[in-house]
N, C-alpha and C. Protein backbone atom coordinates (compact mmCIF):
# COMPACT_ATOMS: atom_id res chain seq x y z
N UNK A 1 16.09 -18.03 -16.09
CA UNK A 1 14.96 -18.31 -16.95
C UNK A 1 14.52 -19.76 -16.84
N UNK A 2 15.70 -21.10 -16.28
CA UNK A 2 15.43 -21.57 -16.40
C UNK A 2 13.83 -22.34 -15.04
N UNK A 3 14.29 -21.66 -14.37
CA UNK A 3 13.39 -21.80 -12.81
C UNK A 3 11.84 -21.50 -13.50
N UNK A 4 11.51 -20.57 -14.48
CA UNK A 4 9.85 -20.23 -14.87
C UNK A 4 10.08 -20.94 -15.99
N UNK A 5 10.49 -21.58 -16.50
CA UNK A 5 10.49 -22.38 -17.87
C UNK A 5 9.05 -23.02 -18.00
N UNK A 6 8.29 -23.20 -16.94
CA UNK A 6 7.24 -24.04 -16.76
C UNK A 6 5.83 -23.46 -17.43
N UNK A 7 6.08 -22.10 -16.71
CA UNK A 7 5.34 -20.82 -17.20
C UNK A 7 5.05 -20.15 -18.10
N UNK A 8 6.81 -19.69 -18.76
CA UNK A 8 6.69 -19.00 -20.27
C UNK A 8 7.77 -19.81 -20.59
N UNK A 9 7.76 -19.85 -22.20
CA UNK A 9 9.38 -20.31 -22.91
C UNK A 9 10.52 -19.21 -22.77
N UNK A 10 11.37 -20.08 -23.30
CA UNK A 10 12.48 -18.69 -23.53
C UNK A 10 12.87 -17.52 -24.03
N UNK A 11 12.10 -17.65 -25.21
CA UNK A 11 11.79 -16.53 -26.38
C UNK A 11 10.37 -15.30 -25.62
N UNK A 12 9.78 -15.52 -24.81
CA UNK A 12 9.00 -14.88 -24.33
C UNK A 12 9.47 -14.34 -23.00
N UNK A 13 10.66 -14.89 -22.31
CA UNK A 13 11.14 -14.36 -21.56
C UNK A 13 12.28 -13.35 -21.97
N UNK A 14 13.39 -13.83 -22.82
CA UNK A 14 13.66 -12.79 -23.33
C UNK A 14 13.76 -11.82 -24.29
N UNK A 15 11.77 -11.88 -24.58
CA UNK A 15 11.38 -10.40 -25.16
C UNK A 15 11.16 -9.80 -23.66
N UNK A 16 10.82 -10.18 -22.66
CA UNK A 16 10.67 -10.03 -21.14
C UNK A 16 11.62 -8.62 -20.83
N UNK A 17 12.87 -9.38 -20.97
CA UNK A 17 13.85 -9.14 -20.15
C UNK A 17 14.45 -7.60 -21.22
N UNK A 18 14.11 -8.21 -22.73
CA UNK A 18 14.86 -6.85 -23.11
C UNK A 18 14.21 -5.93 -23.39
N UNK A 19 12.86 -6.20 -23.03
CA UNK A 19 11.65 -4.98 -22.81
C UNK A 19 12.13 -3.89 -21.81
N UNK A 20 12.38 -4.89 -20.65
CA UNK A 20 12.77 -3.95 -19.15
C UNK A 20 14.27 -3.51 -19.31
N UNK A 21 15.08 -4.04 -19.62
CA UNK A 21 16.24 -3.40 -20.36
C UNK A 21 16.00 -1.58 -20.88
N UNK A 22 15.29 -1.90 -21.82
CA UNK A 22 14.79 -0.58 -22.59
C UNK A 22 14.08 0.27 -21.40
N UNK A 23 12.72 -0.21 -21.07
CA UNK A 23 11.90 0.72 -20.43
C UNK A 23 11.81 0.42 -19.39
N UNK A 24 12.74 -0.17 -18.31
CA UNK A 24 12.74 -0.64 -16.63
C UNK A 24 13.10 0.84 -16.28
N UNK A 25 13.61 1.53 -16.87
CA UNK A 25 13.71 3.31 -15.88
C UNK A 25 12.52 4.17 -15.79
N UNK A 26 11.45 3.71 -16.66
CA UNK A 26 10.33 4.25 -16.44
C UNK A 26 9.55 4.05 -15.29
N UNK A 27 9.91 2.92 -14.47
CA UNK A 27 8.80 2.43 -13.41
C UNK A 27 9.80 2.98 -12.24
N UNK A 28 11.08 2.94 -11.93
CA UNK A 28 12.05 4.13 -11.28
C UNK A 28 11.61 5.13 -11.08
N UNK A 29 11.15 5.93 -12.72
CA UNK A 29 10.62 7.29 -12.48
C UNK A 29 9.97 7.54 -11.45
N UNK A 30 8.45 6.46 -11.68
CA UNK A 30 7.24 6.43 -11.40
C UNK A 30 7.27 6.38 -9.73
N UNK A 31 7.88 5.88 -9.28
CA UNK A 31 8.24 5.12 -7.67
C UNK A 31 8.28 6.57 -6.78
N UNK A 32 8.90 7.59 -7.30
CA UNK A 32 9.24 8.58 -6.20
C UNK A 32 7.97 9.84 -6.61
N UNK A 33 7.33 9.37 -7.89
CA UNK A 33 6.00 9.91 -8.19
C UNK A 33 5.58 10.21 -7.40
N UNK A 34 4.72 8.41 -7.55
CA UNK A 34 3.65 7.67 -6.40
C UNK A 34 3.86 8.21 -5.19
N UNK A 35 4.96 7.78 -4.59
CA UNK A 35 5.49 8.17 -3.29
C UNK A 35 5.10 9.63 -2.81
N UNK A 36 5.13 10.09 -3.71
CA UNK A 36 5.17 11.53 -3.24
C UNK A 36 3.97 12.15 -2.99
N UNK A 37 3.01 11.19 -4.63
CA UNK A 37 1.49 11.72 -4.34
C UNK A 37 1.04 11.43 -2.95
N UNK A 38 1.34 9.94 -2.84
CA UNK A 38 0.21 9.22 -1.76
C UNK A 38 0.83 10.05 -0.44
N UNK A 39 1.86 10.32 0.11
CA UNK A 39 1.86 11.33 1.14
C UNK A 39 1.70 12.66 1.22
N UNK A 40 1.13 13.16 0.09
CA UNK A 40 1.05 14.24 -0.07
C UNK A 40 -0.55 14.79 0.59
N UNK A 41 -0.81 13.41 -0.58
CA UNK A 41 -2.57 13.86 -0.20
C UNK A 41 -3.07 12.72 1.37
N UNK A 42 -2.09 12.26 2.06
CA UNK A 42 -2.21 11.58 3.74
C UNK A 42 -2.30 12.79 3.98
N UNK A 43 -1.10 13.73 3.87
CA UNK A 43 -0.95 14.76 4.43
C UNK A 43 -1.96 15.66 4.41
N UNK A 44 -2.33 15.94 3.41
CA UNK A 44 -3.90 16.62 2.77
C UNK A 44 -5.15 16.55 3.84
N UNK A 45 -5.04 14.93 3.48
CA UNK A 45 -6.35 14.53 4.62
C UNK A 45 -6.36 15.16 5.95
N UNK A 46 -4.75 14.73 7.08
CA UNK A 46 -4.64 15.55 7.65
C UNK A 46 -5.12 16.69 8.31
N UNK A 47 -4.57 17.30 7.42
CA UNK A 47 -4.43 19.30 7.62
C UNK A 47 -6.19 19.32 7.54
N UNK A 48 -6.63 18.85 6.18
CA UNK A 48 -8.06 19.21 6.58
C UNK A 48 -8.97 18.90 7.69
N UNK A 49 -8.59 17.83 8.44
CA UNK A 49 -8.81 17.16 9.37
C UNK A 49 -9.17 17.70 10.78
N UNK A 50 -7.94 18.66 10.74
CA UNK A 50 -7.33 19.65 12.01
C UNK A 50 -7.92 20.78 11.22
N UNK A 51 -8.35 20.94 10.26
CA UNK A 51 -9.00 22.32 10.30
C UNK A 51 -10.12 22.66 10.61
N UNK A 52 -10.75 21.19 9.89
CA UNK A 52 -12.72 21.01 10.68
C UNK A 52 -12.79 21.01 12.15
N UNK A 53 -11.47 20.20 12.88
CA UNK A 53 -11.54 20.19 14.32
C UNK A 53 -10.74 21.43 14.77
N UNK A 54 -10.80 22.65 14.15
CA UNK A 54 -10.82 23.96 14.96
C UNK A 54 -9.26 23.81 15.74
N UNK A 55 -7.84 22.50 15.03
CA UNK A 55 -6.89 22.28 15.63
C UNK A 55 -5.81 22.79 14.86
N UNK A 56 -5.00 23.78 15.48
CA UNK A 56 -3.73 24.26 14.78
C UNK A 56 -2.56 23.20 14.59
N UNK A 57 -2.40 23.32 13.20
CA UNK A 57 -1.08 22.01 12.66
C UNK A 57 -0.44 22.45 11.76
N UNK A 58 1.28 22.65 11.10
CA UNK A 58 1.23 23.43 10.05
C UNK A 58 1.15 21.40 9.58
N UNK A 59 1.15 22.00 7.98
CA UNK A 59 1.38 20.74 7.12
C UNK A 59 2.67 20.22 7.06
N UNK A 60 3.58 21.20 7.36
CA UNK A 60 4.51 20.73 7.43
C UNK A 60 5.13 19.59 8.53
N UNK A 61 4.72 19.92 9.65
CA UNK A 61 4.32 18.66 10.36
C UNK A 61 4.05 17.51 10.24
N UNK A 62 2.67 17.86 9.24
CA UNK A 62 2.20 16.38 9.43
C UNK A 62 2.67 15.73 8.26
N UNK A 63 3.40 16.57 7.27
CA UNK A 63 3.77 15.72 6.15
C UNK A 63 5.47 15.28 6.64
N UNK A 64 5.75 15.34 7.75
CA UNK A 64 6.92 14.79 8.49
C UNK A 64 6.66 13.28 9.12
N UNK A 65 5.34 13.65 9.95
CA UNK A 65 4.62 12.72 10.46
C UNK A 65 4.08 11.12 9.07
N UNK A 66 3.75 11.80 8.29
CA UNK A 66 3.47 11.23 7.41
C UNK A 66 4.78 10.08 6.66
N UNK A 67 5.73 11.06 6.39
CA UNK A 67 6.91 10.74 5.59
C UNK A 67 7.66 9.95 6.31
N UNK A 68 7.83 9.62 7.89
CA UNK A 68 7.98 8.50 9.17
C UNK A 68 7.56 7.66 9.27
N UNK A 69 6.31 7.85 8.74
CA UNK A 69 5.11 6.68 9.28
C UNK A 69 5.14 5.77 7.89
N UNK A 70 5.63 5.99 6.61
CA UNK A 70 5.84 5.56 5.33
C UNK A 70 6.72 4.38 5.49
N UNK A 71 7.41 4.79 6.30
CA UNK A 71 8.70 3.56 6.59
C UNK A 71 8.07 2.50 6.94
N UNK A 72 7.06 2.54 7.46
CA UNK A 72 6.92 0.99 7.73
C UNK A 72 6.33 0.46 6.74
N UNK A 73 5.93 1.10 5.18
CA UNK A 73 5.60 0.09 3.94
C UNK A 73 6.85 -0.28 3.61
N UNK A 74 8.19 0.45 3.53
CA UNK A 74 9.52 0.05 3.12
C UNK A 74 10.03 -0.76 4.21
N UNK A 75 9.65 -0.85 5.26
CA UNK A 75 10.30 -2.09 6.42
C UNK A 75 9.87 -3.32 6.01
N UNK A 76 8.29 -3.68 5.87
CA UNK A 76 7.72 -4.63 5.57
C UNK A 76 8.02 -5.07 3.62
N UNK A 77 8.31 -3.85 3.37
CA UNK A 77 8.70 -4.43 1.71
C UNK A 77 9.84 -5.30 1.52
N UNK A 78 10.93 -4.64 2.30
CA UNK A 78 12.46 -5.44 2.85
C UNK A 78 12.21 -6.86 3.23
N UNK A 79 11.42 -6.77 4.29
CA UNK A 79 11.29 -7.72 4.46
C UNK A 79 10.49 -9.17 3.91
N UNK A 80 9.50 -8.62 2.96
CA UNK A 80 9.09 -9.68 2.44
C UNK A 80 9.46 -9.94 1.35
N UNK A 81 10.45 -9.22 0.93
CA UNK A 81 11.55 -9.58 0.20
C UNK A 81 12.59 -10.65 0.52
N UNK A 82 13.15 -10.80 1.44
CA UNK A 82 13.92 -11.35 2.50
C UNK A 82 13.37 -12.64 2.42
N UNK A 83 12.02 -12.72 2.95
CA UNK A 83 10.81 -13.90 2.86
C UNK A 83 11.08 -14.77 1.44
N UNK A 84 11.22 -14.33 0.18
CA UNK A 84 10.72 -14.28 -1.27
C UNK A 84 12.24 -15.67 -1.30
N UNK A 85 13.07 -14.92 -1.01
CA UNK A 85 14.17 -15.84 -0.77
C UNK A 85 14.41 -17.07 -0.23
N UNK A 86 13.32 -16.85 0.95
CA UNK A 86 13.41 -18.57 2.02
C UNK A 86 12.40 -19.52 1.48
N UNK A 87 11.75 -19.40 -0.10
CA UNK A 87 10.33 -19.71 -0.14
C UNK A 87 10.87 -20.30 -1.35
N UNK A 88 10.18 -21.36 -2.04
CA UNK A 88 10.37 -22.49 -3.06
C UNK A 88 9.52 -22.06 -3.98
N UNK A 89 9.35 -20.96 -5.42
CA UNK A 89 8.53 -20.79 -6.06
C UNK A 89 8.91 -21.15 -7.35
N UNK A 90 7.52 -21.53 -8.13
CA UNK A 90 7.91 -22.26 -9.26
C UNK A 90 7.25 -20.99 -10.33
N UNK A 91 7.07 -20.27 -9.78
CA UNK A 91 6.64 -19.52 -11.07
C UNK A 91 6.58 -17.87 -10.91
N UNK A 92 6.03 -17.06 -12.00
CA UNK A 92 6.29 -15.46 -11.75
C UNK A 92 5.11 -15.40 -10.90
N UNK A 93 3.77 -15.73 -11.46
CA UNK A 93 2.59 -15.20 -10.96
C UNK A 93 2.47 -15.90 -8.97
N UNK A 94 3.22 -16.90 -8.77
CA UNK A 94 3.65 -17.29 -7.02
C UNK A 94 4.41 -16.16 -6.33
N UNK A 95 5.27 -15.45 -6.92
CA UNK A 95 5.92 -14.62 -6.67
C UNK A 95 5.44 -13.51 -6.38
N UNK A 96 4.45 -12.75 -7.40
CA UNK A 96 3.80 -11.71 -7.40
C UNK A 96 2.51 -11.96 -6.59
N UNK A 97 1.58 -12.89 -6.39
CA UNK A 97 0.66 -13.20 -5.29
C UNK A 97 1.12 -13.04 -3.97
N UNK A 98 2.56 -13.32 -3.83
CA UNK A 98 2.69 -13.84 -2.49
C UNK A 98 3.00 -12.82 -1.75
N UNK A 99 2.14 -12.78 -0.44
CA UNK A 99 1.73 -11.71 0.49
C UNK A 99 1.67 -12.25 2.00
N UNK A 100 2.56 -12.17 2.33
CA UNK A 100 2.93 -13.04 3.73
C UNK A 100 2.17 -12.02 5.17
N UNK A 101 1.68 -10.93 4.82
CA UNK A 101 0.98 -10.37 5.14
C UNK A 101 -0.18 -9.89 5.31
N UNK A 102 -0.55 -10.56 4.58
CA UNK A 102 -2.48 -10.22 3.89
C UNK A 102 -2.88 -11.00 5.16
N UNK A 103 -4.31 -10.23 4.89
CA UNK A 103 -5.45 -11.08 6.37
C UNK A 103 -5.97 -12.74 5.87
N UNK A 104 -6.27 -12.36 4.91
CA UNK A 104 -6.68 -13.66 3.93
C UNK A 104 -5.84 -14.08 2.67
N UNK A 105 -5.23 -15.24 2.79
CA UNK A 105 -3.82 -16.08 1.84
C UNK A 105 -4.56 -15.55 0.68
N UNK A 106 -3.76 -15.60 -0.47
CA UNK A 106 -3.98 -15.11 -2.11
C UNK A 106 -5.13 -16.56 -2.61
N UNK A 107 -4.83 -18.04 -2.62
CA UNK A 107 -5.39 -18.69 -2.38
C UNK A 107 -6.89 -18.72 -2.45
N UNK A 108 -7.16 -18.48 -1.13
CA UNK A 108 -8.84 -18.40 -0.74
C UNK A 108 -9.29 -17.08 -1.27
N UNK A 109 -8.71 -15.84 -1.53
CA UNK A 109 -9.01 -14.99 -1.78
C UNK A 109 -9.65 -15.09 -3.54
N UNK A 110 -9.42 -16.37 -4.59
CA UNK A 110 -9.70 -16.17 -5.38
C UNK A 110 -11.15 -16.79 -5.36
N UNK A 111 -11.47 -17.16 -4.42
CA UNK A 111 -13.14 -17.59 -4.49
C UNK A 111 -14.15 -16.22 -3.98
N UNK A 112 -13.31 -15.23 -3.59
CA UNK A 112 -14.51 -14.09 -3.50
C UNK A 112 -14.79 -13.48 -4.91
N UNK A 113 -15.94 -12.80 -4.71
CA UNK A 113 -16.30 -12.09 -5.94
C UNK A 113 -14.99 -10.42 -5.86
N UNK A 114 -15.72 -9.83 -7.16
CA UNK A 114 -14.46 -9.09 -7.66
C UNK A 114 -14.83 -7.92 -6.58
N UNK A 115 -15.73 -7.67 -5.80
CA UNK A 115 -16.00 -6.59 -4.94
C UNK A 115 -15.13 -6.45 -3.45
N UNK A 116 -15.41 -7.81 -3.45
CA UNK A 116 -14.45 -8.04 -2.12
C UNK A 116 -12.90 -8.28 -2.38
N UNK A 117 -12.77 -8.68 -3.65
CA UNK A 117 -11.07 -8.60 -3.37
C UNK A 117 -10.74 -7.39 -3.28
N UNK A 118 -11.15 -6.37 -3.52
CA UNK A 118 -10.16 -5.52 -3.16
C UNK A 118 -10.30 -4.87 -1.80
N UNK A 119 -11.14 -5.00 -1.26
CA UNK A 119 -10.84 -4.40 0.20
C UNK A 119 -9.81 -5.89 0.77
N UNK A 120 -9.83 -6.92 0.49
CA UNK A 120 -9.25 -7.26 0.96
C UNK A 120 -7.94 -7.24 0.62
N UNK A 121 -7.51 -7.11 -0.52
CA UNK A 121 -5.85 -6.95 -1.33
C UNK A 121 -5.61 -5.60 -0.22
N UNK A 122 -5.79 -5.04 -0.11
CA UNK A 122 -5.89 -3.20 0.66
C UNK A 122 -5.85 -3.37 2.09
N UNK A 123 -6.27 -3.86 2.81
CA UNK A 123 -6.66 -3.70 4.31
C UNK A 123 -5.81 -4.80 4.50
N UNK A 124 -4.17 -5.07 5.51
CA UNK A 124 -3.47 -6.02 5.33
C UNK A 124 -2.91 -5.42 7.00
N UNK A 125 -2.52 -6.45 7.32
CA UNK A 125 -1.47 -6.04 8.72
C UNK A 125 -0.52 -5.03 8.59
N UNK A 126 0.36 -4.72 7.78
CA UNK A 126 1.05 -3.64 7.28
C UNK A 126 0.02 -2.64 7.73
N UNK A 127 -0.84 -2.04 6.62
CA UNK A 127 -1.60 -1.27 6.79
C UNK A 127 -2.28 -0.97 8.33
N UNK A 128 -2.37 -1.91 8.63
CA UNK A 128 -2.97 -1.73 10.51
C UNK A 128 -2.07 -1.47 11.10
N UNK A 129 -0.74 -1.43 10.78
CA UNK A 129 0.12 -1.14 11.55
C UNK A 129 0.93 -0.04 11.14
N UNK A 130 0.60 1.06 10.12
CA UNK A 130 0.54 2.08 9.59
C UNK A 130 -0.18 2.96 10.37
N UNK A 131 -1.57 2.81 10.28
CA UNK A 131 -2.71 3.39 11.45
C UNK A 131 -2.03 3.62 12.58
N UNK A 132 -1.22 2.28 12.88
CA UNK A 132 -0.90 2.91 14.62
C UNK A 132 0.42 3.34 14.47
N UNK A 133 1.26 3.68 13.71
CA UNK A 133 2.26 4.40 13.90
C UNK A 133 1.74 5.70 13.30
N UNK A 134 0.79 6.09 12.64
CA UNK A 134 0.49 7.54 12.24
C UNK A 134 -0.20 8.20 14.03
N UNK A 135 -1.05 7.07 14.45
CA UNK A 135 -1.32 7.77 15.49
C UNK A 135 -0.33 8.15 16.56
N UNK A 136 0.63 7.31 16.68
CA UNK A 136 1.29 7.45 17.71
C UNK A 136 2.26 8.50 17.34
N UNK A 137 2.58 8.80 15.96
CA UNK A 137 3.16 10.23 16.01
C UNK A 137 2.66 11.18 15.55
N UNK A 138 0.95 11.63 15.52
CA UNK A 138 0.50 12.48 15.41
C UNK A 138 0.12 12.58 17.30
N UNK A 139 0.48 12.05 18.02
CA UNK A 139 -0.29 11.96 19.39
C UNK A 139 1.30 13.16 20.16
N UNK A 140 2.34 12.78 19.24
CA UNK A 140 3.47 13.47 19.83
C UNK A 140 3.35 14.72 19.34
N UNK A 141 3.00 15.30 18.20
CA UNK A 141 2.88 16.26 17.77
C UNK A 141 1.46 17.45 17.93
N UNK A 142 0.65 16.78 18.50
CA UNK A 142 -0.60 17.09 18.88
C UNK A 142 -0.44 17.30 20.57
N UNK A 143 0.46 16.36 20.82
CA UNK A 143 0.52 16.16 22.94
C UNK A 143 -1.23 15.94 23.45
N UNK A 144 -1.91 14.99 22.16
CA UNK A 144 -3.23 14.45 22.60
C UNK A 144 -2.43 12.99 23.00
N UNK A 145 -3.83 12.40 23.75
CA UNK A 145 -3.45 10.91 24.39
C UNK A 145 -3.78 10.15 23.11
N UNK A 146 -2.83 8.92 23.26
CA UNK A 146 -2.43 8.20 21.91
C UNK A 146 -3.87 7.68 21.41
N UNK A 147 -4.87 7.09 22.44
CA UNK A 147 -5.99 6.75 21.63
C UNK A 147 -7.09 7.98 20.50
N UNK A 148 -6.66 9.17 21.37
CA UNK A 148 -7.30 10.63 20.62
C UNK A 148 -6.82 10.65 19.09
N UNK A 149 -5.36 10.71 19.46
CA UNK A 149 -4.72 10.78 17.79
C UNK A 149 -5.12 8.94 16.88
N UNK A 150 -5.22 8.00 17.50
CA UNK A 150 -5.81 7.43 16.50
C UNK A 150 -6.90 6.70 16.57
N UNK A 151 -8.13 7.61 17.36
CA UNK A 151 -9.34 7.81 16.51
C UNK A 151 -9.31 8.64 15.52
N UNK A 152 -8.35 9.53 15.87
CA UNK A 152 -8.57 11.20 14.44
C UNK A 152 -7.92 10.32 13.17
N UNK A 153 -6.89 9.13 13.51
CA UNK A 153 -6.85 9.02 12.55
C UNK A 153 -7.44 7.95 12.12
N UNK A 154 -8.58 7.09 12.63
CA UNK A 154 -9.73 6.32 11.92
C UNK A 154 -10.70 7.24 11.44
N UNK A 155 -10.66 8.11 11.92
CA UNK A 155 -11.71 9.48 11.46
C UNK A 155 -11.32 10.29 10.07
N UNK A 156 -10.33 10.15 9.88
CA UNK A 156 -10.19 11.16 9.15
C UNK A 156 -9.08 10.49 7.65
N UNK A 157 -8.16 9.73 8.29
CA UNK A 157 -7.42 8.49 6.73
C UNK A 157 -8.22 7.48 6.90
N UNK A 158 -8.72 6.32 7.47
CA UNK A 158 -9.35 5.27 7.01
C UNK A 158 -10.54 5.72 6.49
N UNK A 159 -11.31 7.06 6.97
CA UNK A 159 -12.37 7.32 6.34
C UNK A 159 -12.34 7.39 5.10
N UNK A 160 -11.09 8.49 4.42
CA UNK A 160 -10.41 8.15 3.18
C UNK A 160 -10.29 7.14 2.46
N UNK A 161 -9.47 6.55 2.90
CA UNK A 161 -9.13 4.92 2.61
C UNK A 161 -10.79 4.52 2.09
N UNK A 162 -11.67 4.36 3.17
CA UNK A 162 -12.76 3.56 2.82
C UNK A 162 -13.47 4.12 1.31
N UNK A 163 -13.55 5.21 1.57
CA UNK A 163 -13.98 5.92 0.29
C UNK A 163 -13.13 5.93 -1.14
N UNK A 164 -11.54 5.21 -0.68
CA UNK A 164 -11.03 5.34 -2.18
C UNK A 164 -11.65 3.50 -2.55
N UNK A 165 -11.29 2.84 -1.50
CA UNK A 165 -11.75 1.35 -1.72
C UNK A 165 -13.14 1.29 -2.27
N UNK A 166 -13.98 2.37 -2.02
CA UNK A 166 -15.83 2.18 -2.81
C UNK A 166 -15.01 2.84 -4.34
N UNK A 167 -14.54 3.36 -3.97
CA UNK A 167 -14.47 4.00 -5.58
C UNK A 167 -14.07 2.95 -6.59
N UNK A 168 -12.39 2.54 -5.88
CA UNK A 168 -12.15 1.33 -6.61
C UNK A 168 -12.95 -0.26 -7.09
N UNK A 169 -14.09 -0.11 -6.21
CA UNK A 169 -14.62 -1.26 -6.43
C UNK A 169 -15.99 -0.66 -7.23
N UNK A 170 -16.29 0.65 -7.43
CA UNK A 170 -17.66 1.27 -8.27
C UNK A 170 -17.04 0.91 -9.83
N UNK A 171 -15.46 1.00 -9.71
CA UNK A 171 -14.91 1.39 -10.99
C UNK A 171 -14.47 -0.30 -11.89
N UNK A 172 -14.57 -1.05 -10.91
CA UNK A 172 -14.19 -2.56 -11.46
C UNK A 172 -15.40 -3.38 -11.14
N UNK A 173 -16.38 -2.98 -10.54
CA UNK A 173 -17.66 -3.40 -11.11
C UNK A 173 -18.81 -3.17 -12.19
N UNK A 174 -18.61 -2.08 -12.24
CA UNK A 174 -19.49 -1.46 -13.26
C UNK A 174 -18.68 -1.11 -14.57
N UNK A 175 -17.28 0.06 -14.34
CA UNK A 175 -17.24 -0.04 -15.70
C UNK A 175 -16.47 -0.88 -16.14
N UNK A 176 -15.68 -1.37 -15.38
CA UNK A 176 -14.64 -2.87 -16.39
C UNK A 176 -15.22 -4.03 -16.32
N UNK A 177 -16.55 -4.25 -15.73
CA UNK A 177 -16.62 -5.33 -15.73
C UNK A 177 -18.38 -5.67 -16.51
């Protein structure tokens, strides 16, 4: 406590601490939720994907393909965890900004307007490098050439993607803001 002392006092840290005490198993719950939705409906995208293109896939496949290709948000989480450690921070909110991965530092990112941060919080090297491991093992499972499987999959998840990012930004421009 004493390292954020700068930030919050002590009495606010530990209402902090015995908050998450009590209800830190709730966000546990939540983790294998999430997890489950967001590959569920990759997978989703998918299958529908191969169904407009007249291409036989079971889902089960691709939610294999999918559930592989996940690892590399938990490789890069490890690791910038790892990072969090070699780094001199004086506070919670340094901690929680810090994205050793983003295209654009947390930093400069606070001079865009609220439309653009979020494609940019979203679209990160991780993520580009998600794209190419979905293609490269939908290219094994398909036995299309690796650039085929990831155009299908700029065609068919980033198209996604782009459309959840308008949503998210219809929904924090207009109605929260």
């Amino acid at each position: 406590m004493n390292s954020f002392g700068a930030s919050i006092d002590s009495e606010k840290a530990a209402e902090f601490l015995s908050m998450d005490k009590r209800w830190g198993f709730v966000k546990h719950l939540f983790t294998p939720i999430g997890l489950f939705i967001r590959i569920s409906v990759v997978s989703l995208i998918f299958y529908l994907g191969f169904y407009l293109s007249d291409v036989s896939c079971s889902l089960k496949k691709l939610y294999g393909v999918v559930l592989i290709s996940d690892f590399t948000f938990l490789f890069f989480t490890v690791l910038r965890t790892m990072l969090i450690f070699n780094q001199d921070f004086t506070s919670l909110a340094e901690i929680s900004s810090y994205a050793p991965f983003r295209i654009i530092t947390f930093d400069s990112i606070s001079e865009f307007p609220i439309w653009a941060k979020i494609p940019l919080r979203i679209i990160n090297l991780v993520e580009v490098l998600y794209w190419v491991v979905l293609g490269l093992l939908l290219s094994r499972i398909t036995l299309w050439s690796y650039i085929k499987s990831f155009l299908f999959v700029l065609k068919t998840y980033v198209l996604a993607l782009t459309f959840w990012i308008v949503f998210l930004i219809f929904v924090n421009v207009v109605l929260i803001n």
